[in-house]
C-alpha atoms as a PDB file:
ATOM      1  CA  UNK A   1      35.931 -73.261  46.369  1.00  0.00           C
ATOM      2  CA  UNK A   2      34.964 -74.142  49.820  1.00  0.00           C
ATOM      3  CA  UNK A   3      31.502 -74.228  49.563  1.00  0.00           C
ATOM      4  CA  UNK A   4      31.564 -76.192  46.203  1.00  0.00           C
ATOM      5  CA  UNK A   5      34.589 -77.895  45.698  1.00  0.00           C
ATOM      6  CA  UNK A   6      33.539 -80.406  42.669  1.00  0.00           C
ATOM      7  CA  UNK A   7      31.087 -81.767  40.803  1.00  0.00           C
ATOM      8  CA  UNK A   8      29.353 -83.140  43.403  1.00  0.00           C
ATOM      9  CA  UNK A   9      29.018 -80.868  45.671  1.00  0.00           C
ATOM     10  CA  UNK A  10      27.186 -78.196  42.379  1.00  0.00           C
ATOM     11  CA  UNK A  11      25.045 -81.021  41.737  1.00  0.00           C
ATOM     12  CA  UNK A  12      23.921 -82.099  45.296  1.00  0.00           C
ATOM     13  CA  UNK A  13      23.581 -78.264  45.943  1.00  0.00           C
ATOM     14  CA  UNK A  14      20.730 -78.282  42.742  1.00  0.00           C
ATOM     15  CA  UNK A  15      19.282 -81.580  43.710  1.00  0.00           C
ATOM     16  CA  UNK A  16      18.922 -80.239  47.465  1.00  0.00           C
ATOM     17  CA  UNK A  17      17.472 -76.746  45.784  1.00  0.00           C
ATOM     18  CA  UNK A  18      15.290 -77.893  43.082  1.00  0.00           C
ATOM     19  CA  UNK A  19      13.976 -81.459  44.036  1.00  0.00           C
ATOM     20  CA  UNK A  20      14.960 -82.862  47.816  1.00  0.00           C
ATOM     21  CA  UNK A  21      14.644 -79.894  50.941  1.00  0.00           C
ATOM     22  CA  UNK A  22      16.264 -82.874  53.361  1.00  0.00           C
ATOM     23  CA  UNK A  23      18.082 -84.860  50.327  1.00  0.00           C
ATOM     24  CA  UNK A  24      16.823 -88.379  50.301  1.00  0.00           C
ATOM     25  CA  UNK A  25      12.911 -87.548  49.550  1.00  0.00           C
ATOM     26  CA  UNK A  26      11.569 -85.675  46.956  1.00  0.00           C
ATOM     27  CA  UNK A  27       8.449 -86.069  44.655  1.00  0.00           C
ATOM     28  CA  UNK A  28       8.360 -88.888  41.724  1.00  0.00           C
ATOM     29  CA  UNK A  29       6.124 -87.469  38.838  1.00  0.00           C
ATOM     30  CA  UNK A  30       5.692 -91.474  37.600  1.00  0.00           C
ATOM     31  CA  UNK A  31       4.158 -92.672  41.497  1.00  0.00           C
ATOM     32  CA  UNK A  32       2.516 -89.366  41.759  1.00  0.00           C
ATOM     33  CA  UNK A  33       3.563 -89.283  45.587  1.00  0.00           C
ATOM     34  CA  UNK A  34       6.552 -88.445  47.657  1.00  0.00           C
ATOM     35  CA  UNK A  35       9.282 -91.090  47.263  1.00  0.00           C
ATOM     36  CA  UNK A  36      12.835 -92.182  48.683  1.00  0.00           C
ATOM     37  CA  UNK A  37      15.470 -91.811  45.714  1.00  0.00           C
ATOM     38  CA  UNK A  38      19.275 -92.393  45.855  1.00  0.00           C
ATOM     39  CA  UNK A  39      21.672 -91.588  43.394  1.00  0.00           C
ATOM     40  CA  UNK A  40      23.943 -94.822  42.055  1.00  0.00           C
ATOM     41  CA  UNK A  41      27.122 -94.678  40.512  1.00  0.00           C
ATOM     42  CA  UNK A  42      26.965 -95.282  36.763  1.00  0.00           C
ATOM     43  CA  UNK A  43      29.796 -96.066  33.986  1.00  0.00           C
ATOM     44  CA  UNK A  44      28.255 -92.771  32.472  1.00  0.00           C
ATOM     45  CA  UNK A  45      28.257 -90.512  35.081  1.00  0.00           C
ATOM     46  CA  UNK A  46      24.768 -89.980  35.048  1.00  0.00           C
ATOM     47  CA  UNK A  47      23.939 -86.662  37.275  1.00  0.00           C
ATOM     48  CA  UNK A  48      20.560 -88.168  38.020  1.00  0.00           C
ATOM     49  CA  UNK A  49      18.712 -89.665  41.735  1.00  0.00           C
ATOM     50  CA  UNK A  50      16.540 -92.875  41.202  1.00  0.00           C
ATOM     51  CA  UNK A  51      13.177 -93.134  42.473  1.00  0.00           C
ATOM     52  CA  UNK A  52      13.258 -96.691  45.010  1.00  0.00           C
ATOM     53  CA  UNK A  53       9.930 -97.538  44.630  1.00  0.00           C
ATOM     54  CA  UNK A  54       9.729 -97.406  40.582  1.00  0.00           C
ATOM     55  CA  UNK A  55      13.216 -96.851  39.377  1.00  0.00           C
ATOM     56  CA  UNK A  56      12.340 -93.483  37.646  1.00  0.00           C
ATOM     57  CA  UNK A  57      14.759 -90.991  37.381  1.00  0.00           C
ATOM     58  CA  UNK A  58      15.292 -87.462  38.309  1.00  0.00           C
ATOM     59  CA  UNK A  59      17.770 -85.290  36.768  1.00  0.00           C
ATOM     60  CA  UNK A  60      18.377 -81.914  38.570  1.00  0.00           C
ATOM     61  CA  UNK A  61      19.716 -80.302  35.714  1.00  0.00           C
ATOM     62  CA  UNK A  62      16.563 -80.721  33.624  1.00  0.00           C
ATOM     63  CA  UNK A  63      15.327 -77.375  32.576  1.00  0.00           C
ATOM     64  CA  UNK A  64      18.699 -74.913  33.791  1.00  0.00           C
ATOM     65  CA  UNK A  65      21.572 -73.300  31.593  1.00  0.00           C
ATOM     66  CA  UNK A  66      23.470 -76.593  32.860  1.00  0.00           C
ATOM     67  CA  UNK A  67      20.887 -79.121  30.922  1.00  0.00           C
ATOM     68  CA  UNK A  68      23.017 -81.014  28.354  1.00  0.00           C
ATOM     69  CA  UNK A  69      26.322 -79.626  28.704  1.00  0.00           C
ATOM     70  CA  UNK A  70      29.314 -80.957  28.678  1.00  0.00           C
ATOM     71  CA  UNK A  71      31.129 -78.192  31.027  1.00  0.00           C
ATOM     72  CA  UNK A  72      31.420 -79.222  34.296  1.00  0.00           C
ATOM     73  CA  UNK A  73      29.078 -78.118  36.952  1.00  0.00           C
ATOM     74  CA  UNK A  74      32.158 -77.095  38.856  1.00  0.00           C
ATOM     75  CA  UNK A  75      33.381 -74.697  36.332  1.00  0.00           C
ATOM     76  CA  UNK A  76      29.572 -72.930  35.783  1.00  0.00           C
ATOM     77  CA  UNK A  77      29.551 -72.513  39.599  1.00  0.00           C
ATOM     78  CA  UNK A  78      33.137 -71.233  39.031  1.00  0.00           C
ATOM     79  CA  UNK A  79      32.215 -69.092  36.072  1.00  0.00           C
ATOM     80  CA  UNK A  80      29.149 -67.227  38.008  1.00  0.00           C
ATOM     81  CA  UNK A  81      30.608 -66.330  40.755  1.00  0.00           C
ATOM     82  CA  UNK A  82      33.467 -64.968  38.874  1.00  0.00           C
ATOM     83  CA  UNK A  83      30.976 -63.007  36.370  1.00  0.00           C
ATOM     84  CA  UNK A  84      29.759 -61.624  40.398  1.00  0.00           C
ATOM     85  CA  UNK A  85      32.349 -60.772  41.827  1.00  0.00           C
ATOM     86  CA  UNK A  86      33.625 -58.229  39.754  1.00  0.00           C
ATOM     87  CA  UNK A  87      33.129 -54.882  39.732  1.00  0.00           C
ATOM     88  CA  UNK A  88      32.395 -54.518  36.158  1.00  0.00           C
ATOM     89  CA  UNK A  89      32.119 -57.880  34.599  1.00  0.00           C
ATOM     90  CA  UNK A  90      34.713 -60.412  33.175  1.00  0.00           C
ATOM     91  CA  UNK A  91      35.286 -61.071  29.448  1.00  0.00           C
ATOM     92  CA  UNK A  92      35.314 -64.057  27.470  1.00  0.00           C
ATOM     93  CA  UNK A  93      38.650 -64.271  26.962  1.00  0.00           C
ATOM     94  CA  UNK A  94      39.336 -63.584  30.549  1.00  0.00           C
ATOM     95  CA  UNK A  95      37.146 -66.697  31.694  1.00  0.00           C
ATOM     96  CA  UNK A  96      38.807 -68.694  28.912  1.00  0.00           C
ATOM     97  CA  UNK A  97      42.038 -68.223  31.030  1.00  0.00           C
ATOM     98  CA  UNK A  98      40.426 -68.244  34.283  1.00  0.00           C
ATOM     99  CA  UNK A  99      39.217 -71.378  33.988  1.00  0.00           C
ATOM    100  CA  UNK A 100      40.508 -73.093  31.013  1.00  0.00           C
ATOM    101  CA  UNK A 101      38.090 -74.012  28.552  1.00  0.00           C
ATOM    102  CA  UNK A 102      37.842 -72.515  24.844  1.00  0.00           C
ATOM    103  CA  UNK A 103      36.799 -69.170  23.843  1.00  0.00           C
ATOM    104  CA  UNK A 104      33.167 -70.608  22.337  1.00  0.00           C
ATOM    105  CA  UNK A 105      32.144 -72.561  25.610  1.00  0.00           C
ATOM    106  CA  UNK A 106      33.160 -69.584  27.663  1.00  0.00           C
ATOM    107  CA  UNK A 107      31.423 -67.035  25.453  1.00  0.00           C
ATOM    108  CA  UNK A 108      28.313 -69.330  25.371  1.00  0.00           C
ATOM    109  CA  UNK A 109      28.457 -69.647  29.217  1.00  0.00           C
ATOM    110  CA  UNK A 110      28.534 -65.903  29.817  1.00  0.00           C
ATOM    111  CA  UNK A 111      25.830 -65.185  27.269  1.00  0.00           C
ATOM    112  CA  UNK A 112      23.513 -68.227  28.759  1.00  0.00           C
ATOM    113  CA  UNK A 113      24.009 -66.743  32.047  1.00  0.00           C
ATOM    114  CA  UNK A 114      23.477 -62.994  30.967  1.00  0.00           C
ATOM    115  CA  UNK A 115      20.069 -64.157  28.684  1.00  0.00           C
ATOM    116  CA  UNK A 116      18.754 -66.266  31.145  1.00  0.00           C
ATOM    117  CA  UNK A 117      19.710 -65.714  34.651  1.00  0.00           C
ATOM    118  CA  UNK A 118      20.306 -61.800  34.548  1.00  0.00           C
ATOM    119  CA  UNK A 119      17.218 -61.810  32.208  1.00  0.00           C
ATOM    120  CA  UNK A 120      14.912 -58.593  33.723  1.00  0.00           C
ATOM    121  CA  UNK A 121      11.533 -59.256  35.232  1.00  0.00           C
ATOM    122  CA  UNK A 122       8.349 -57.552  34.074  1.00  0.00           C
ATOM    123  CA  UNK A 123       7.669 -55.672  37.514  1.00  0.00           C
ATOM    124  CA  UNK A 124       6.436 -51.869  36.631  1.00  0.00           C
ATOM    125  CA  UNK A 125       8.655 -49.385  38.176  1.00  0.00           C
ATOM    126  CA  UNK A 126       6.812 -46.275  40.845  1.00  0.00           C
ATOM    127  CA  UNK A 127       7.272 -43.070  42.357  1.00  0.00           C
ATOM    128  CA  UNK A 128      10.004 -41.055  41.147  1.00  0.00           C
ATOM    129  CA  UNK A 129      11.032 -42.358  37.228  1.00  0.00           C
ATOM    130  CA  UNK A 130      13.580 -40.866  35.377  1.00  0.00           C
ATOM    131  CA  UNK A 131      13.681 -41.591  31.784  1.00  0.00           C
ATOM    132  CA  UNK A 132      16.152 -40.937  29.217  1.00  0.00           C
ATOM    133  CA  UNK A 133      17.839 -42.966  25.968  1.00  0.00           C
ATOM    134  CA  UNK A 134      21.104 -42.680  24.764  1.00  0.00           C
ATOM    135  CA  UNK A 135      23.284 -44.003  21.435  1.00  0.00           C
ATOM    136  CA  UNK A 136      25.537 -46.957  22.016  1.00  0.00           C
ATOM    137  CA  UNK A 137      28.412 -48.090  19.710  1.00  0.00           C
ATOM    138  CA  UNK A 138      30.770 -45.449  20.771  1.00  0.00           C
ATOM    139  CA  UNK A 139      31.293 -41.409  20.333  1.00  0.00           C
ATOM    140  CA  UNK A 140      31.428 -39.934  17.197  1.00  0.00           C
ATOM    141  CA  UNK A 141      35.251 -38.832  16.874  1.00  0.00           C
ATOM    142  CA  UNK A 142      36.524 -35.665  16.118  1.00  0.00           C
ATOM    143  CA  UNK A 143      38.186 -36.842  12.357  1.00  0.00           C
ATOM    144  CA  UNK A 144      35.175 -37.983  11.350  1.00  0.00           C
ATOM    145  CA  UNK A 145      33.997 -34.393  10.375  1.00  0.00           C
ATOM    146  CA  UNK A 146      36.685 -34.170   8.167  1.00  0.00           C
ATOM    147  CA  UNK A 147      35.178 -37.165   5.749  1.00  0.00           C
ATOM    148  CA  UNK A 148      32.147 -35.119   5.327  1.00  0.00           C
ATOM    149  CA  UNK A 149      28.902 -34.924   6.592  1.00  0.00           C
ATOM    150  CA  UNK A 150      27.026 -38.079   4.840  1.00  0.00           C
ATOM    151  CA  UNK A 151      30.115 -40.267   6.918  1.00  0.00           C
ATOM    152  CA  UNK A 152      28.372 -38.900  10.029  1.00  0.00           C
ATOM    153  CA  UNK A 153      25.508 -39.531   9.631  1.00  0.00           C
ATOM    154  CA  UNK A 154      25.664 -42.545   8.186  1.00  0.00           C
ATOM    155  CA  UNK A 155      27.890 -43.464  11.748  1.00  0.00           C
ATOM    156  CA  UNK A 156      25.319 -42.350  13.976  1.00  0.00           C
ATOM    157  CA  UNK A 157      21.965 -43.980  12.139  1.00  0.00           C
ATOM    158  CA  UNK A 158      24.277 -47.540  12.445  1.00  0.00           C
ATOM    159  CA  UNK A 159      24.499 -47.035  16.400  1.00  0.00           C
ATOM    160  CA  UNK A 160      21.961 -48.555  18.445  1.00  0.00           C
ATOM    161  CA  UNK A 161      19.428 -46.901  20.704  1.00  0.00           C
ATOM    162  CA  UNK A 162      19.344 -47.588  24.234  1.00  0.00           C
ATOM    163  CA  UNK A 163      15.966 -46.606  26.386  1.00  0.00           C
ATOM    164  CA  UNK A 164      16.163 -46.839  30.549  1.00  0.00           C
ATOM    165  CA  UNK A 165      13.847 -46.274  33.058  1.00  0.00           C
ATOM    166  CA  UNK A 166      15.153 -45.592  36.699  1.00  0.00           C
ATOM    167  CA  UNK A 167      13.281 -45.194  39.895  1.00  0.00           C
ATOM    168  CA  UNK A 168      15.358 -42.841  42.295  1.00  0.00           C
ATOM    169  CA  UNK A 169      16.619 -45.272  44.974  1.00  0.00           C
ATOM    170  CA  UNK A 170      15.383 -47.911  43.340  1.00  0.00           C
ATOM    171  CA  UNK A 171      15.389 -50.514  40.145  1.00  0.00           C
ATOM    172  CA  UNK A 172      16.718 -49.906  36.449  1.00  0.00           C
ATOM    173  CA  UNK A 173      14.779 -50.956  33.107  1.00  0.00           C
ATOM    174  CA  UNK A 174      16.662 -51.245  30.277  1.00  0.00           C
ATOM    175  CA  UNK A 175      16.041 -52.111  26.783  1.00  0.00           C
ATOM    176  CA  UNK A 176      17.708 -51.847  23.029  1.00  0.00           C
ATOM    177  CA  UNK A 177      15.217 -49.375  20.422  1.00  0.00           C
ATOM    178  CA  UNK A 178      14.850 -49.132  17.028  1.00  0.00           C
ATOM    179  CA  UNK A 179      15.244 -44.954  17.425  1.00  0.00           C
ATOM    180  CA  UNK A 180      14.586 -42.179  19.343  1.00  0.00           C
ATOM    181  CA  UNK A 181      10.874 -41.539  17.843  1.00  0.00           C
ATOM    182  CA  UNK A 182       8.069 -41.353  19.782  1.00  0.00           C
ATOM    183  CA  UNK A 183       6.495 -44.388  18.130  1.00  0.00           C
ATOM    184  CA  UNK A 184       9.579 -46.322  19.306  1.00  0.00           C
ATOM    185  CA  UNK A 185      10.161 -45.140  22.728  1.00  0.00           C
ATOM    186  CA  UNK A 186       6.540 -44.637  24.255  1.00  0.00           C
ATOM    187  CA  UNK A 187       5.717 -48.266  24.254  1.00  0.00           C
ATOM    188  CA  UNK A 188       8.380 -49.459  26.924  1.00  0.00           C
ATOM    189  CA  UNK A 189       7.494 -45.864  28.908  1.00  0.00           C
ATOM    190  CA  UNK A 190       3.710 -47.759  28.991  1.00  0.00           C
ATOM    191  CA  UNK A 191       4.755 -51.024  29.670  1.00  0.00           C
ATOM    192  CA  UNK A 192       7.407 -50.131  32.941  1.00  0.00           C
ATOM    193  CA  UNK A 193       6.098 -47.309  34.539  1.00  0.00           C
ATOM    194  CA  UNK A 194       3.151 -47.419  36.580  1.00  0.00           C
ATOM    195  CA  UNK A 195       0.694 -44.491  35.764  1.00  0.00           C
ATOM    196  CA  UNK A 196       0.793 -43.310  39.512  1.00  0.00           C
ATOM    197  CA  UNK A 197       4.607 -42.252  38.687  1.00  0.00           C
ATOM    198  CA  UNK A 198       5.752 -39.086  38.274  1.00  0.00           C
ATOM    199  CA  UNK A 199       8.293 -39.219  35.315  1.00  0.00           C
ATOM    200  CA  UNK A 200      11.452 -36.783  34.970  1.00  0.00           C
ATOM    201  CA  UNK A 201      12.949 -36.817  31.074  1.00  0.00           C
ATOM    202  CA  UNK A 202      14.553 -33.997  28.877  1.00  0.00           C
ATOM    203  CA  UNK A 203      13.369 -31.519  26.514  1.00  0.00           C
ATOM    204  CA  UNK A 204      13.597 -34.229  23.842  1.00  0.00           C
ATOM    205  CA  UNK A 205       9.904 -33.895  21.957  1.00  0.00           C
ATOM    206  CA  UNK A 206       9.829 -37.548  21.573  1.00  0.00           C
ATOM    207  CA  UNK A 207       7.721 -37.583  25.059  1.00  0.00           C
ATOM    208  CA  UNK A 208       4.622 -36.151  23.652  1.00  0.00           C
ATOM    209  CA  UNK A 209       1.319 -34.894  25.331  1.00  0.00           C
ATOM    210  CA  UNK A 210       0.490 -38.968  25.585  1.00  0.00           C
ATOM    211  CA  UNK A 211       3.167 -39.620  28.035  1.00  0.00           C
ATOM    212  CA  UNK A 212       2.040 -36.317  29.652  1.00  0.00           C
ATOM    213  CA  UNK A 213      -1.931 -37.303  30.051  1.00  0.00           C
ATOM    214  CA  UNK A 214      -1.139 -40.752  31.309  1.00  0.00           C
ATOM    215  CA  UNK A 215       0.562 -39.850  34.318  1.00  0.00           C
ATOM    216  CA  UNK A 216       0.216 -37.829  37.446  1.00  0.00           C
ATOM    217  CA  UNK A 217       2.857 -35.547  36.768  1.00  0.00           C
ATOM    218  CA  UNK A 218       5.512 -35.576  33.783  1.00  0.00           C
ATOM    219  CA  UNK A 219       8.681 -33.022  34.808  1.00  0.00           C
ATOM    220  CA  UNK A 220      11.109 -31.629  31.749  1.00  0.00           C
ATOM    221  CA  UNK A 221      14.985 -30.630  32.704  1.00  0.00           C
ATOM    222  CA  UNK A 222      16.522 -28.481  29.755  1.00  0.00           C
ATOM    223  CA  UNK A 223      19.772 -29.607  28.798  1.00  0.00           C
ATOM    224  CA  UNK A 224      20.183 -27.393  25.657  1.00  0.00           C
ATOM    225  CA  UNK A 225      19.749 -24.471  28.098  1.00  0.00           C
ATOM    226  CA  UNK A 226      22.763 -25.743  30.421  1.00  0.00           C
ATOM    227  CA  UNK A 227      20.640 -26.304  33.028  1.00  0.00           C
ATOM    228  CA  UNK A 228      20.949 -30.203  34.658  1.00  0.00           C
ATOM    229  CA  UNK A 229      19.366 -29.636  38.142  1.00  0.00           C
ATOM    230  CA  UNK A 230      16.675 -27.333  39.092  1.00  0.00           C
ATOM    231  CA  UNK A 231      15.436 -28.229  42.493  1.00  0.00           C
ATOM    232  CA  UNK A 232      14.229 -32.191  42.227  1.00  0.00           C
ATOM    233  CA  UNK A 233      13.943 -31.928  38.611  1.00  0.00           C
ATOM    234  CA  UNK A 234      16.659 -33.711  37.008  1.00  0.00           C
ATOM    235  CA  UNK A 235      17.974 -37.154  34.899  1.00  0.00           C
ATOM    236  CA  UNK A 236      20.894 -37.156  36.768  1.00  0.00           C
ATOM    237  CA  UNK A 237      20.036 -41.090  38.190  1.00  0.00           C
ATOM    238  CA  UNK A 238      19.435 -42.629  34.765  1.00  0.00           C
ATOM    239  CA  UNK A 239      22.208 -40.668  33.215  1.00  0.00           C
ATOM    240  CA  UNK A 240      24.398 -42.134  36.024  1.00  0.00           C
ATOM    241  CA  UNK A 241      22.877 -45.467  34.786  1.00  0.00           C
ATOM    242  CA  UNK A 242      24.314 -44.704  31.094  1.00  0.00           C
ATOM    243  CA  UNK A 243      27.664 -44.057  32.736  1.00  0.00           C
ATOM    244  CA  UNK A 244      28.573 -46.750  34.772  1.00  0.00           C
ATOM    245  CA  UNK A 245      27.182 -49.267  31.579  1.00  0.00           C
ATOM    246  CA  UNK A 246      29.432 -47.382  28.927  1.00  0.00           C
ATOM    247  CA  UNK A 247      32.430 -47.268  30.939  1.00  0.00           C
ATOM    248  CA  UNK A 248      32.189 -51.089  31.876  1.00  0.00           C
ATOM    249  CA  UNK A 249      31.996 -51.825  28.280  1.00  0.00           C
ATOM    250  CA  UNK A 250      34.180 -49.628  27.160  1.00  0.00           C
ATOM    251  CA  UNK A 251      37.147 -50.746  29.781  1.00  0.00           C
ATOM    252  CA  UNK A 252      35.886 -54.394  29.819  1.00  0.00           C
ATOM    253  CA  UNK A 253      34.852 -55.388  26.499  1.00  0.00           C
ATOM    254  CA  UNK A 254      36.131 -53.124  23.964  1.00  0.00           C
ATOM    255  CA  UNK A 255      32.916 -53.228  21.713  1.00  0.00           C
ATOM    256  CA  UNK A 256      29.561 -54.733  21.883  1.00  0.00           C
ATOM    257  CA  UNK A 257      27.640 -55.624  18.908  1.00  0.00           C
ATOM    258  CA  UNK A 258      24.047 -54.440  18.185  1.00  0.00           C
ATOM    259  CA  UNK A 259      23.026 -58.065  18.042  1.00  0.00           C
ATOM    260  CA  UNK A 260      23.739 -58.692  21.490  1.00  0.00           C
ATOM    261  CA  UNK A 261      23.916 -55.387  23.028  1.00  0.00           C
ATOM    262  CA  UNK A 262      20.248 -56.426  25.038  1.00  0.00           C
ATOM    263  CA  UNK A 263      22.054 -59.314  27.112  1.00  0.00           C
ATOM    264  CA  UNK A 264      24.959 -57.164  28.155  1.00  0.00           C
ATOM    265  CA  UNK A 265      21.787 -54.184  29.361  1.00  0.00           C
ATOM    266  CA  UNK A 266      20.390 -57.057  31.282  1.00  0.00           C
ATOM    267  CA  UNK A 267      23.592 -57.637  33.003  1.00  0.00           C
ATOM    268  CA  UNK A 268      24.281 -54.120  33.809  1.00  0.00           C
ATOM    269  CA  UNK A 269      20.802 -53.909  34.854  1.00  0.00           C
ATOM    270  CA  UNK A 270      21.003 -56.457  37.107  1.00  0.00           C
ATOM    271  CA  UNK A 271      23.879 -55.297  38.800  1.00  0.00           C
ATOM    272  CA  UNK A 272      22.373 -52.417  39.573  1.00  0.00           C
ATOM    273  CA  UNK A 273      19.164 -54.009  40.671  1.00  0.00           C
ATOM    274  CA  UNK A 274      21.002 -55.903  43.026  1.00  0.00           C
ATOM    275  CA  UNK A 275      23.809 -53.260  44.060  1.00  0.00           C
ATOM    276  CA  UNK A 276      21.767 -52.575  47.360  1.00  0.00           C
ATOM    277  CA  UNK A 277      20.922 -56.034  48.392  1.00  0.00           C
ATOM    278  CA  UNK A 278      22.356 -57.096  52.128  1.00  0.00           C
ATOM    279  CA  UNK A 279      20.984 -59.974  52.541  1.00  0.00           C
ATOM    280  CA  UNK A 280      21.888 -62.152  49.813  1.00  0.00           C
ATOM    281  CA  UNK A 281      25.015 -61.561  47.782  1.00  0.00           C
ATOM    282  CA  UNK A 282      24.978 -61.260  44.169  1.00  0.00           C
ATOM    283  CA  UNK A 283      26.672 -65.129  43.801  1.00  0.00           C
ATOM    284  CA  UNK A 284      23.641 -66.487  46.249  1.00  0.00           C
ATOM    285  CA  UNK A 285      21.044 -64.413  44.329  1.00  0.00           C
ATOM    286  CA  UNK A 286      22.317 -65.534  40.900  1.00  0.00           C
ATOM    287  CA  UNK A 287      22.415 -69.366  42.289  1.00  0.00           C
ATOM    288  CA  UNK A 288      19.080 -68.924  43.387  1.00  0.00           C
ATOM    289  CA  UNK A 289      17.655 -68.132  39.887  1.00  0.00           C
ATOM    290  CA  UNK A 290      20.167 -70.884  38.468  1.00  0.00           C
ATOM    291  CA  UNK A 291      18.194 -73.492  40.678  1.00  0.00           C
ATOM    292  CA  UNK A 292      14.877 -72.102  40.241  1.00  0.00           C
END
């Protein structure tokens, strides 16, 4: 609230970020050269700075999660840093009473900013990768046995498969799967893991001699034997991973649809991404790639 108390202040913050370093100059795409613009006050409210030399206009909203809405600046700024500071997230309907706007705008602001802000890169992962995929959409409860085995199953091929990649001491990959098979789980292995890895999973046969030729070393842990840690040879990072996301969604948002589970993985991911970062906090990081 200090550092962006209205309007105004969010949108000189962008302009300053995206166009103008000192403010008043910034590059006109119609001269083709570096300009003087100034922003006039306009019966519309226009959130643009005119060029002086040609009158063109420069909107630093153009291209952002902010372009064309009708939400206040003030109350994005107010709604990421919010969605940051908390431990585990913040609901829709807890940013609808937060900051007092309807249940669709503040659902559509926390999915905009989960899709496209907290939206994970395509670096490769290295060294140490621990691999491992889990079924989201909730345990299967005790009284379900007793409606028969077809009711289980039938539970369990309707929950979503989640795949992650974790370097020890390092970043998280996460993505929604079809299944468990090989055929589905291989291709993100290939795609975010660097072939000079060494790659810790389970006994689960869905990591096949492929996975094993492609990189320098590929490590097995056998949970169906009880054993979870035998020297450095363990999933205990990227099961950690699977913890901390389940619990946030189980004590934040109740459920999570298959449809969107991927944007709530990039959020967790990207918490955990940045969990280390001392430089920057999360808020700064997040208005960094709001401005880029």
């Amino acid at each position: 609230m200090r550092q962006f108390p209205d309007d105004a202040a969010c949108l000189e913050h962008l302009w300053r970020t995206r166009c103008s370093e000192d403010g008043e100059h910034a590059h006109c795409p119609k001269c083709d050269r570096e300009r003087s613009f100034k922003r006039y006050e306009t019966a519309q409210g226009r959130q643009s700075w005119t060029c002086t030399g040609c009158g063109h206009h420069v909107h630093p909203t153009a291209g952002t999660i902010f372009h064309k809405s009708s939400t206040s600046l003030h109350l994005w700024y107010y709604a990421m840093y919010l969605m940051t500071s908390t431990r585990c997230g913040i609901s829709a309907k807890q940013l609808e009473r937060e900051i007092g706007v309807s249940y669709p705008t503040a659902w559509r602001m926390l999915n905009k900013i989960r899709n496209e802000l907290m939206r994970q890169d395509e670096t490769p992962l290295e060294g140490d990768v621990e691999i491992d995929e889990t079924a989201g959409g909730g345990k299967i409860r005790a009284g379900d046995s007793y409606k028969g085995r077809q009711h289980v199953v039938a539970k369990m091929s309707r929950r979503p498969t989640i795949w992650a990649a974790v370097e020890r001491g390092g970043r998280v990959r996460a993505q929604v799967v079809r299944s468990r098979s090989t055929v589905d789980i291989e291709p993100p292995i290939f795609r975010y893991v660097l072939p000079t890895s060494m790659i810790f999973t389970d006994e689960w046969l869905g990591y096949t001699y492929r996975v094993e030729r492609k990189y320098i070393a590929h490590r097995r842990i056998r949970h169906e034997d009880r054993v979870y840690v035998s020297g450095d040879v363990h999933t205990q990072t990227v099961e950690g991973f699977f913890g901390n996301l389940k619990s946030g969604i189980r004590g934040t948002y109740h459920s999570v649809s298959s449809k969107w589970l991927q944007s709530y993985l990039n959020e967790y991911a990207w918490r955990y991404n940045e969990r280390s970062n001392v430089h920057r906090s999360m808020f700064e990081t997040l208005l960094d790639r709001a401005g880029a």
